[in-house]
Protein backbone atom coordinates (compact mmCIF):
# COMPACT_ATOMS: atom_id res chain seq x y z
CA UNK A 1 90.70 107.70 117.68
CA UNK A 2 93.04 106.57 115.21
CA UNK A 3 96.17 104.56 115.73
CA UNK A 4 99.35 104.08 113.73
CA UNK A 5 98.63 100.15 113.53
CA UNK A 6 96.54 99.56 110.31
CA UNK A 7 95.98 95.73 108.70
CA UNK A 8 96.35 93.90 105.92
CA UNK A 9 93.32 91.39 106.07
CA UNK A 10 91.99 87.94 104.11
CA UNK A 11 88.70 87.17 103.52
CA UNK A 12 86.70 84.35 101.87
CA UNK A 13 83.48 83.21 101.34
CA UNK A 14 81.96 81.12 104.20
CA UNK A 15 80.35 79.35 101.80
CA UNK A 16 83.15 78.22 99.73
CA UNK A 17 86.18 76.97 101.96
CA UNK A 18 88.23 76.19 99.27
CA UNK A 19 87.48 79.04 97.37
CA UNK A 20 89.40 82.42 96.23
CA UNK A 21 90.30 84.94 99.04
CA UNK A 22 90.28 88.91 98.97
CA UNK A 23 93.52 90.37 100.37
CA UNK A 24 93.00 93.75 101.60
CA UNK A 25 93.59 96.37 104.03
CA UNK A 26 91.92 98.77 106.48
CA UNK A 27 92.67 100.95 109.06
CA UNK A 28 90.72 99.12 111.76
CA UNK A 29 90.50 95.63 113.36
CA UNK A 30 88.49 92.90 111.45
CA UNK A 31 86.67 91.09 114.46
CA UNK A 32 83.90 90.10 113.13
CA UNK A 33 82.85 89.31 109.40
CA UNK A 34 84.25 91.92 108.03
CA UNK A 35 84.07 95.74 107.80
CA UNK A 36 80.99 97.82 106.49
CA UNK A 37 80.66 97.40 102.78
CA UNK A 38 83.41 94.64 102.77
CA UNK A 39 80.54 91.70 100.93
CA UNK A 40 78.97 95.07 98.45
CA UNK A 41 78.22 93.41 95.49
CA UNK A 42 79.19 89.87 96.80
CA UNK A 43 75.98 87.65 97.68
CA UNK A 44 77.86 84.95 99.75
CA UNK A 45 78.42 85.60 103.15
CA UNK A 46 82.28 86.75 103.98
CA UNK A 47 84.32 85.29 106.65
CA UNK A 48 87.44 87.62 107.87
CA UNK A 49 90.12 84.20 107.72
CA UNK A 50 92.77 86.27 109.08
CA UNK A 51 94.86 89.80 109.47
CA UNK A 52 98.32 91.14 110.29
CA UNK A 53 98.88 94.26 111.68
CA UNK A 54 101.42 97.01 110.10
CA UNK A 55 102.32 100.32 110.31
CA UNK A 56 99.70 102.74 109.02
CA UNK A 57 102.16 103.70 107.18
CA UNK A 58 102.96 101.23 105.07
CA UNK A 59 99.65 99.35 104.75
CA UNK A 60 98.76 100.67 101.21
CA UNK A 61 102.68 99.37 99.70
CA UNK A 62 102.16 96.34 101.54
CA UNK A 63 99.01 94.98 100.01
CA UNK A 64 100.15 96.69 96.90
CA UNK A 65 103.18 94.63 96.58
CA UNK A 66 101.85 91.38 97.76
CA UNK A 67 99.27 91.90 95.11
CA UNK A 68 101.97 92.29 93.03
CA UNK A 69 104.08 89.44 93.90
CA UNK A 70 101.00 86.85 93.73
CA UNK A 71 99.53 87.77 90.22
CA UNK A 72 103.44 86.64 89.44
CA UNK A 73 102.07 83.14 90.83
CA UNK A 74 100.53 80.58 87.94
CA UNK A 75 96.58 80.53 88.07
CA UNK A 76 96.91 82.50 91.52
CA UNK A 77 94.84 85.67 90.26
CA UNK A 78 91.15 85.32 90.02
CA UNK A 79 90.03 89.34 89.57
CA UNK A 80 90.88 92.67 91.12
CA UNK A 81 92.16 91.78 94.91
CA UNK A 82 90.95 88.07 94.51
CA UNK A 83 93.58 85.07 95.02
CA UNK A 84 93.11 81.33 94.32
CA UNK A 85 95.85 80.83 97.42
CA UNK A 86 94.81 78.73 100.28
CA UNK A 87 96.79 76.00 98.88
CA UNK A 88 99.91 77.66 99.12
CA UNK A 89 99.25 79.40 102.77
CA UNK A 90 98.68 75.47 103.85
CA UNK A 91 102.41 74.74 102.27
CA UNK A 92 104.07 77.83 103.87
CA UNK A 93 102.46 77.10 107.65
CA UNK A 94 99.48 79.56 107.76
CA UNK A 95 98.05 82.83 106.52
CA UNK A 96 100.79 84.81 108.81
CA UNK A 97 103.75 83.38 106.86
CA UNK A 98 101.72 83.50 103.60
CA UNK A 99 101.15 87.06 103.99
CA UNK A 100 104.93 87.54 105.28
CA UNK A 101 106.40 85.44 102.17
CA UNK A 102 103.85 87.12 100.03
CA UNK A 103 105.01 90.77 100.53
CA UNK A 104 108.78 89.09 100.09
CA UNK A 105 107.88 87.68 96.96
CA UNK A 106 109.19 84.64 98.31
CA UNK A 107 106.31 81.97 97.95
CA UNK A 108 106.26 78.76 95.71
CA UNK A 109 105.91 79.86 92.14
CA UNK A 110 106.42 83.61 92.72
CA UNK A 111 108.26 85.79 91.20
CA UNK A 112 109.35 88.65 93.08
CA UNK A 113 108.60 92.07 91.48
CA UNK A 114 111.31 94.61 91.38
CA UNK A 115 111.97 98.74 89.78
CA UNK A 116 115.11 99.12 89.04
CA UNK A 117 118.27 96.84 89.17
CA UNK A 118 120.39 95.00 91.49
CA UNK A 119 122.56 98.35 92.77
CA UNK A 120 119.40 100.90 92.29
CA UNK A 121 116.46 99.80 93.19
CA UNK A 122 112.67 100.82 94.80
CA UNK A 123 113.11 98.87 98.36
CA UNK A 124 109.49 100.71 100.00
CA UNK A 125 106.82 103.01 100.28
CA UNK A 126 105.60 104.86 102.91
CA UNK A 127 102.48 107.26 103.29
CA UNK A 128 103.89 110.79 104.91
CA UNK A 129 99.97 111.95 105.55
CA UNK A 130 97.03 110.47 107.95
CA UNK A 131 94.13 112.16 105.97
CA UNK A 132 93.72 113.88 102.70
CA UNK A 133 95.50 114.71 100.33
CA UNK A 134 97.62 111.70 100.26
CA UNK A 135 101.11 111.63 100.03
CA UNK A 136 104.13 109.00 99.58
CA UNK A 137 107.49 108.71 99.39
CA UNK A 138 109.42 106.04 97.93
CA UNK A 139 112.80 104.50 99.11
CA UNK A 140 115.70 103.11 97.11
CA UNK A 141 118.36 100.77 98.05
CA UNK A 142 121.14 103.51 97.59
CA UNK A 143 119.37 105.36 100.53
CA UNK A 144 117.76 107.92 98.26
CA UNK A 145 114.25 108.93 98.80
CA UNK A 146 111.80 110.19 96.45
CA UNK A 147 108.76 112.23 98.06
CA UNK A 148 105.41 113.09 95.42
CA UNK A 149 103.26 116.01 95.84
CA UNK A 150 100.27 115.74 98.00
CA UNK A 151 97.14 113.39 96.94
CA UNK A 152 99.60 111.57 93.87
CA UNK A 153 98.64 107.99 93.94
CA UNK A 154 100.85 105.40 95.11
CA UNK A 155 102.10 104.34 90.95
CA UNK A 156 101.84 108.10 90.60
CA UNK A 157 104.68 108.30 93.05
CA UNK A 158 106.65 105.17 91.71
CA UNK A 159 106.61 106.71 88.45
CA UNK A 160 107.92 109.95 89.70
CA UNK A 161 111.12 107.86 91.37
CA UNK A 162 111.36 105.89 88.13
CA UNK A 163 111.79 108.76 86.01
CA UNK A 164 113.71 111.14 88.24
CA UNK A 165 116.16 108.69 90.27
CA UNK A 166 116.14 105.94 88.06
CA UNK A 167 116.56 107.92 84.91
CA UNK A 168 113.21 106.16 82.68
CA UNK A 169 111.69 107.43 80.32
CA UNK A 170 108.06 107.52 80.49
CA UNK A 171 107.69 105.13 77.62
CA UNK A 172 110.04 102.36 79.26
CA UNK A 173 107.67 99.55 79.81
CA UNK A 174 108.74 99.33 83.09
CA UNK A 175 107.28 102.69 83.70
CA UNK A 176 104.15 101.69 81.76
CA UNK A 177 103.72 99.05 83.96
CA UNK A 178 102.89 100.63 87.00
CA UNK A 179 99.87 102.81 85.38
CA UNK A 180 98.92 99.34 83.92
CA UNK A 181 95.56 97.58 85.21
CA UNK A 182 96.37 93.63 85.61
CA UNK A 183 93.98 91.14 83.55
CA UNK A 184 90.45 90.17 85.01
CA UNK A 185 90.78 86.58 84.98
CA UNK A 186 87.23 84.88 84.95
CA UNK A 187 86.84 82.64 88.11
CA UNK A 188 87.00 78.98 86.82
């Protein structure tokens, strides 16, 4: 039975305490070590260290833009969904407020990532469908909302609002930004 509660979760490595954590999301409760699949290709054991819950919804722009917001963060990114953050979640009073300040783009060092400008600009995302195809709308501050066809990606839709509300051209680098893959960064 599914619910309209889905979660954006952290894991680590038991064995490493210190170490990079994975911030993710599913669509079901993370009570024990994790979800099937969730250590594939990972021969450490993985620990869940926390979740939120959020609105199904909104899950995928969530984690999205807190992945976002902490690649913005100095020697914060290690590779793909992989953070070098428990330092700052001890500074901003746990993994709740981390993961709160995190989506805000308001953490130590961050810099919060924004389409548009200060009058026009992409404030959220939601997901309109439960199951497949997939399809998103996106939000701006003046009220307007952009939906994308069914099963467009998330940056498929962003680039759809960029272009048709925010008047870019496909070759603005802002545009180009959202199709853009961010740097693997070797673990040090």
């Amino acid at each position: 039975m599914e619910t309209d509660t889905a979660y954006v979760y952290v894991v680590g490595e038991k064995e490493e305490p210190d170490g990079p954590v994975k911030i993710g999301f599913t669509n079901r409760p993370l009570t024990t070590s994790g979800r099937a699949n969730l250590g594939a290709g990972n021969p450490r054991t993985l620990e869940v260290v926390d979740s939120i819950p959020v609105p199904r919804a909104e899950v995928k722009w969530r984690e999205w833009l807190t992945h976002q917001h902490l690649r913005t963060i100095r020697d914060c990114h290690v590779r793909g969904e992989w953070f070098r953050v428990r330092d700052v979640q001890t500074q901003v009073g746990g993994w709740e407020s981390f993961l709160d300040r995190a989506y805000d783009g308001n953490l130590p060092g961050c810099k919060p990532w924004r389409l548009g400008g200060d009058e026009c600009h992409l404030t959220s995302m939601s997901r309109l469908t439960t199951g497949m195809p997939r399809q998103f709308d996106a939000t701006c501050s003046c009220g307007k909302t952009v939906t994308g066809e069914k099963g467009k990606a998330l940056e498929s839709v962003q680039e759809l609002f960029a272009t048709e509300h925010l008047n870019l051209s496909k070759s603005d680098c802002r545009v180009k930004e959202l199709r853009k893959r961010p740097p693997m960064v070797t673990q040090k």
